[in-house]
PDB file of N, CA and C in Angstrom:
ATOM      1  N   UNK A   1       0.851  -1.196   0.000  1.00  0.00           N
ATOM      2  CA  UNK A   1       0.000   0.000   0.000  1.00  0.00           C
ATOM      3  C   UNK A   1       0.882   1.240   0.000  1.00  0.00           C
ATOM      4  N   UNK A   2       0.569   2.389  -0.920  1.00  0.00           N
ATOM      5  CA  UNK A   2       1.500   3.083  -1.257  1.00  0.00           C
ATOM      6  C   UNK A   2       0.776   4.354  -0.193  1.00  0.00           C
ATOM      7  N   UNK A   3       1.673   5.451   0.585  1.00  0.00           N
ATOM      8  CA  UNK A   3       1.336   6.487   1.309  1.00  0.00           C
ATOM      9  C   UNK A   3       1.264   7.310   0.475  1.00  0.00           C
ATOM     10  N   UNK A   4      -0.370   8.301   0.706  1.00  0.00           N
ATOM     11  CA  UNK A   4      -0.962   9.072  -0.402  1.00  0.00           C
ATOM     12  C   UNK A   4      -1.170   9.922   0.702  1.00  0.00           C
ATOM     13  N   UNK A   5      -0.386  10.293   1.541  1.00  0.00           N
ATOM     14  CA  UNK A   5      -0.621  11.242   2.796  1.00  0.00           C
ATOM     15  C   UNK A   5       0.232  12.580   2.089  1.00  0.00           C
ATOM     16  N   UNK A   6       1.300  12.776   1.287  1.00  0.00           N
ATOM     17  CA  UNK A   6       2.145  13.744   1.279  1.00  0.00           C
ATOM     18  C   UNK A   6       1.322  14.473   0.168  1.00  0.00           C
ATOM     19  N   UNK A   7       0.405  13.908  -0.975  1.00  0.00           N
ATOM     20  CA  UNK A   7      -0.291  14.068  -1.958  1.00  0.00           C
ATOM     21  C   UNK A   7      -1.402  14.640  -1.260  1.00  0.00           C
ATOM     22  N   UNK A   8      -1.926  13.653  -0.702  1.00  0.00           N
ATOM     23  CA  UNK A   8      -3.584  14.698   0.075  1.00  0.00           C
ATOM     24  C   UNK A   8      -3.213  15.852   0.903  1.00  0.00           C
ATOM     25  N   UNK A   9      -2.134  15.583   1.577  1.00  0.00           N
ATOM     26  CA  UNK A   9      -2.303  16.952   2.406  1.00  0.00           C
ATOM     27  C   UNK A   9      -1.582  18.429   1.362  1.00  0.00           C
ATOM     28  N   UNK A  10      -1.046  17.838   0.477  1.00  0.00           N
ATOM     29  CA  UNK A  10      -1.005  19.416  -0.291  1.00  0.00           C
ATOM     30  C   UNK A  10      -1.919  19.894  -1.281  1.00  0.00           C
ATOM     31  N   UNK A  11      -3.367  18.828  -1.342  1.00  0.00           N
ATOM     32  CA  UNK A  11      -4.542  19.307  -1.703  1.00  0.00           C
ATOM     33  C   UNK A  11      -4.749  21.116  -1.097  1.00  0.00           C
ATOM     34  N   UNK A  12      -5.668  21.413  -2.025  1.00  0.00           N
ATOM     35  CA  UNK A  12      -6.727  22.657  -1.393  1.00  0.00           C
ATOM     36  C   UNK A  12      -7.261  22.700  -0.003  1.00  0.00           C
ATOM     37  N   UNK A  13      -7.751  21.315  -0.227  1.00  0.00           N
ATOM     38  CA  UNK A  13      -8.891  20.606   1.160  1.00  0.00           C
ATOM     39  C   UNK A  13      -8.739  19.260   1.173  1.00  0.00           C
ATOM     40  N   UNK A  14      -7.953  18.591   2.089  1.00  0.00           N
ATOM     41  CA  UNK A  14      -7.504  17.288   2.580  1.00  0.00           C
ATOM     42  C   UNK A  14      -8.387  16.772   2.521  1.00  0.00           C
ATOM     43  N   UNK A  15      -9.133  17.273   3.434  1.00  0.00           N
ATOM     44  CA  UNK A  15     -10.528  16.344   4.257  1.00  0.00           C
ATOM     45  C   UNK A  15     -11.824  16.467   3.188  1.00  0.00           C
ATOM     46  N   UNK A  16     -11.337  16.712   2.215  1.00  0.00           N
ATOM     47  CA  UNK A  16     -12.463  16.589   1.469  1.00  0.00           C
ATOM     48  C   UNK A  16     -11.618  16.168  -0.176  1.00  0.00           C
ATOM     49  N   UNK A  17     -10.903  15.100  -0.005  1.00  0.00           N
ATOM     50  CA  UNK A  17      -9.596  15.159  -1.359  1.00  0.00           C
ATOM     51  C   UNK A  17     -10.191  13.336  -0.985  1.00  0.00           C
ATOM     52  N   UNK A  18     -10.169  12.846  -2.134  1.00  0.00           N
ATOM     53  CA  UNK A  18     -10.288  11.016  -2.227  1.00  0.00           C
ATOM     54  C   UNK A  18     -10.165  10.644  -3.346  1.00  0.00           C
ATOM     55  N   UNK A  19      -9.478   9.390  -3.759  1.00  0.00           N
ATOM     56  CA  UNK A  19      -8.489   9.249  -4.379  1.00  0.00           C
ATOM     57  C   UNK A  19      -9.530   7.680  -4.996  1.00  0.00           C
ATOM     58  N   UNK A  20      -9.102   7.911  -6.656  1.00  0.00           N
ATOM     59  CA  UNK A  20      -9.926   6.849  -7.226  1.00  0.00           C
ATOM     60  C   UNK A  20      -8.216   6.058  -7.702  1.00  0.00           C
ATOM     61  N   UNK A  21      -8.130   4.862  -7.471  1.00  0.00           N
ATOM     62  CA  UNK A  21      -7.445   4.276  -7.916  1.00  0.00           C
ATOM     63  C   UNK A  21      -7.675   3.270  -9.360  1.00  0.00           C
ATOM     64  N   UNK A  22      -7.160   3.351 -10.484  1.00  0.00           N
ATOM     65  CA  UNK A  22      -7.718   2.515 -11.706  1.00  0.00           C
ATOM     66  C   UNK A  22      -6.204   1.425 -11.913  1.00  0.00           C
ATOM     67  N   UNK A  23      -6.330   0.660 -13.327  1.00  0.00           N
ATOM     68  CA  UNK A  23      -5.009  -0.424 -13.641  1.00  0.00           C
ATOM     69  C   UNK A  23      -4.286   0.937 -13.978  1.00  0.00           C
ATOM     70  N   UNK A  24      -4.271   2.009 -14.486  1.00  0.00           N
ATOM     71  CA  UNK A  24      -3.906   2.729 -15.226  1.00  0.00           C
ATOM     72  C   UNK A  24      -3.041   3.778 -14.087  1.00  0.00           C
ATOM     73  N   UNK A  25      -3.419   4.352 -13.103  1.00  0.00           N
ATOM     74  CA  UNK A  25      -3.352   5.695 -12.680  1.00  0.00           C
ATOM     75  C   UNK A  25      -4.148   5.793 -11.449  1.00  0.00           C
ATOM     76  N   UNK A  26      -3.723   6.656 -10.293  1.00  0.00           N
ATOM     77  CA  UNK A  26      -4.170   7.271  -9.038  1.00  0.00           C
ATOM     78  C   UNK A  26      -4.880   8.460  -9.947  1.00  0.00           C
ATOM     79  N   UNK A  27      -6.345   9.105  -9.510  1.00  0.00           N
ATOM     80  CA  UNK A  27      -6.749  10.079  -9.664  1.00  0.00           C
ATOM     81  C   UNK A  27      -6.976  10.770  -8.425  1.00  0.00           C
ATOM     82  N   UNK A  28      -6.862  12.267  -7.679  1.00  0.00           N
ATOM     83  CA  UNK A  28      -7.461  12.457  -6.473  1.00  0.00           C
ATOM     84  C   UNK A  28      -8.468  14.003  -7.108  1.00  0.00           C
ATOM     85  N   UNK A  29      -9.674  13.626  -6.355  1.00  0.00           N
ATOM     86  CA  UNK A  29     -10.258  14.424  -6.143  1.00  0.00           C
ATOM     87  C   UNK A  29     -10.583  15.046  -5.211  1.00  0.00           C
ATOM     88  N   UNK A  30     -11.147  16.538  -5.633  1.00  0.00           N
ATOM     89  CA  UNK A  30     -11.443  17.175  -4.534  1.00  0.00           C
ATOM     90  C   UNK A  30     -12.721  17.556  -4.744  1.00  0.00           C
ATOM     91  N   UNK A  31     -14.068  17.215  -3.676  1.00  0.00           N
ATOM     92  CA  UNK A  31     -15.046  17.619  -3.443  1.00  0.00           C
ATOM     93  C   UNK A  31     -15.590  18.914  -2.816  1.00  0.00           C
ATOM     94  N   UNK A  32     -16.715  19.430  -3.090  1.00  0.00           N
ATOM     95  CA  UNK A  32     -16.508  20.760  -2.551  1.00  0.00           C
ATOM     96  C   UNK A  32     -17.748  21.115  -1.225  1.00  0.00           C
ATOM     97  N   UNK A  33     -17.930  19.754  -0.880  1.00  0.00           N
ATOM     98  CA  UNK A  33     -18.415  19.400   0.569  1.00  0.00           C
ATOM     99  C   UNK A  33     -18.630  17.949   0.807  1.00  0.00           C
ATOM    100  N   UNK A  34     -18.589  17.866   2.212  1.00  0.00           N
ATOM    101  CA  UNK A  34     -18.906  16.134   2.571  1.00  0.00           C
ATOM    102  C   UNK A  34     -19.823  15.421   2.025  1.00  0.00           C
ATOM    103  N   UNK A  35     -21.045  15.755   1.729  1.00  0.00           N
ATOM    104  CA  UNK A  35     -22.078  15.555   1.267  1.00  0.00           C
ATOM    105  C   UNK A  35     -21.497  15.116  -0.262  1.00  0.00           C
ATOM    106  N   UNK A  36     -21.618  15.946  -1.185  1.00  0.00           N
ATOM    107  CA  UNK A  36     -20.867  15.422  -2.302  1.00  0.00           C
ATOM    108  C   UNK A  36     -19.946  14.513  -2.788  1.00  0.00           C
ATOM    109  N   UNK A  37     -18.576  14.538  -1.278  1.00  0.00           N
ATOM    110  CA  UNK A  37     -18.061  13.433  -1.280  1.00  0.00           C
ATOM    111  C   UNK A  37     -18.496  12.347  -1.280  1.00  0.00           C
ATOM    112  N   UNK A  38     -19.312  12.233  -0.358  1.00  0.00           N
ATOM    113  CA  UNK A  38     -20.266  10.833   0.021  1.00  0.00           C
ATOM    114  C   UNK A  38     -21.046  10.601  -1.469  1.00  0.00           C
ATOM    115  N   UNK A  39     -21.610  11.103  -2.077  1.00  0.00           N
ATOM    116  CA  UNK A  39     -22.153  10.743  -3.693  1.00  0.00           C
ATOM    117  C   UNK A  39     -21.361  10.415  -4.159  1.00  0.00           C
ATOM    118  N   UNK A  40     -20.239  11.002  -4.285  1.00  0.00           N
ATOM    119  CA  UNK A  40     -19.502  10.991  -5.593  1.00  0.00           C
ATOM    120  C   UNK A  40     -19.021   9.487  -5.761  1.00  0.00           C
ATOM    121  N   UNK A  41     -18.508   8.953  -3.790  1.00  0.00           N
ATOM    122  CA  UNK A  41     -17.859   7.214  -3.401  1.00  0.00           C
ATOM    123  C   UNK A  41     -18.916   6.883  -4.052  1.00  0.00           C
ATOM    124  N   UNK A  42     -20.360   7.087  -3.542  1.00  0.00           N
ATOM    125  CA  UNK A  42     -21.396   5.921  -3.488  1.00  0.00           C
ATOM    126  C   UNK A  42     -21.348   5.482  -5.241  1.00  0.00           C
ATOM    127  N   UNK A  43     -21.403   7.026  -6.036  1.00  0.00           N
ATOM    128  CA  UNK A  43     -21.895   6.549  -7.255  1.00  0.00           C
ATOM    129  C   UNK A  43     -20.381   5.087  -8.179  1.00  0.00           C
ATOM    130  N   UNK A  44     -19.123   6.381  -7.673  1.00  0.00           N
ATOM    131  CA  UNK A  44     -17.889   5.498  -8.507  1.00  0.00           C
ATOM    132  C   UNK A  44     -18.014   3.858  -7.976  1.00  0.00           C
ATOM    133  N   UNK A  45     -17.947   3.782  -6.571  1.00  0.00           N
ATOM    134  CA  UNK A  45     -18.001   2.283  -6.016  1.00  0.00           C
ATOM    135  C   UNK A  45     -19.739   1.355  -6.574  1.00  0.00           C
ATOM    136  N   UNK A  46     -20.437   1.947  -7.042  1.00  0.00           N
ATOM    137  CA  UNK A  46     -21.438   1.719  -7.435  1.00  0.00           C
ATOM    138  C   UNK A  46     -21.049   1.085  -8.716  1.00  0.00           C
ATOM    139  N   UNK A  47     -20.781   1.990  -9.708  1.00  0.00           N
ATOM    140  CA  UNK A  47     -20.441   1.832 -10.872  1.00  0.00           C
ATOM    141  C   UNK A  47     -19.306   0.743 -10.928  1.00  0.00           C
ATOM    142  N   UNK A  48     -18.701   0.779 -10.496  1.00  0.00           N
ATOM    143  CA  UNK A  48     -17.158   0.094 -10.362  1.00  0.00           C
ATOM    144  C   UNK A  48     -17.786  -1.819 -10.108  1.00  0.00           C
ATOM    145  N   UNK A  49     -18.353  -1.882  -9.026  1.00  0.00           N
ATOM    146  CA  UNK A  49     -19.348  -2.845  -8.580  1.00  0.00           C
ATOM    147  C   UNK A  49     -20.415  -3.536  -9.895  1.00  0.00           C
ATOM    148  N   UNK A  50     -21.108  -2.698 -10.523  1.00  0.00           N
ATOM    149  CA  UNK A  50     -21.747  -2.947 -11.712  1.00  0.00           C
ATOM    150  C   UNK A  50     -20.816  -3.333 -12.915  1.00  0.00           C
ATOM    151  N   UNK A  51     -19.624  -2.809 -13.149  1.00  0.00           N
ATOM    152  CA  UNK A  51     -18.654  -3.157 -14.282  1.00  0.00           C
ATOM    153  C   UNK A  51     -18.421  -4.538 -14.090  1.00  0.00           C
ATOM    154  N   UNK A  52     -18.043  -4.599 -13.125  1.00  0.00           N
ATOM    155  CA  UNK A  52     -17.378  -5.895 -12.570  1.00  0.00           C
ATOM    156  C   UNK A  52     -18.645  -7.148 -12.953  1.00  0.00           C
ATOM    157  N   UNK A  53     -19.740  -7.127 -12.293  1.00  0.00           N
ATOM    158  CA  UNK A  53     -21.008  -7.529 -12.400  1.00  0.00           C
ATOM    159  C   UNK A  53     -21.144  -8.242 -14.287  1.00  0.00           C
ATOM    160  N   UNK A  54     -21.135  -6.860 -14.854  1.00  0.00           N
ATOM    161  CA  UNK A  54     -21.110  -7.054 -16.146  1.00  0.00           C
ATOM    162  C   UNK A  54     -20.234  -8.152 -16.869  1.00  0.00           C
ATOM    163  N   UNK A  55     -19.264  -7.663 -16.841  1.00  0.00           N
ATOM    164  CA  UNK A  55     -17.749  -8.605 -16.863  1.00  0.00           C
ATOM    165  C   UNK A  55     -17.347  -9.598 -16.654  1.00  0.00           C
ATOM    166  N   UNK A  56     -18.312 -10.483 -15.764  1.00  0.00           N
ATOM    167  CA  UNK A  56     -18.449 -11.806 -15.113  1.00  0.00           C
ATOM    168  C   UNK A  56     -19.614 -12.980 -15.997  1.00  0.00           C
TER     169      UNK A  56
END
């Protein structure tokens, strides 16, 4: 597991910075409240969950 602590904390907003991992590439985002954050997991881990689904 690679430390993505030196990366988030020189975000804008740490506590609101989360990080999509793909085969390809780390992406981090930054949300522009908790609330949003919380959508944004539900929908990618959603989707991510359904690909997989598909794929099988």
């Amino acid at each position: 597991e690679e430390d993505h602590s030196r990366s988030v904390s020189s975000s804008p907003n740490p506590a609101l910075t989360f990080c999509v991992k793909t085969h390809d590439r780390l992406y981090y985002m930054v949300a522009p409240s908790p609330e949003a954050m919380r959508i944004w997991m539900d929908v990618i881990v959603t989707g991510a969950e359904g690909y997989t689904q598909f794929m099988n």
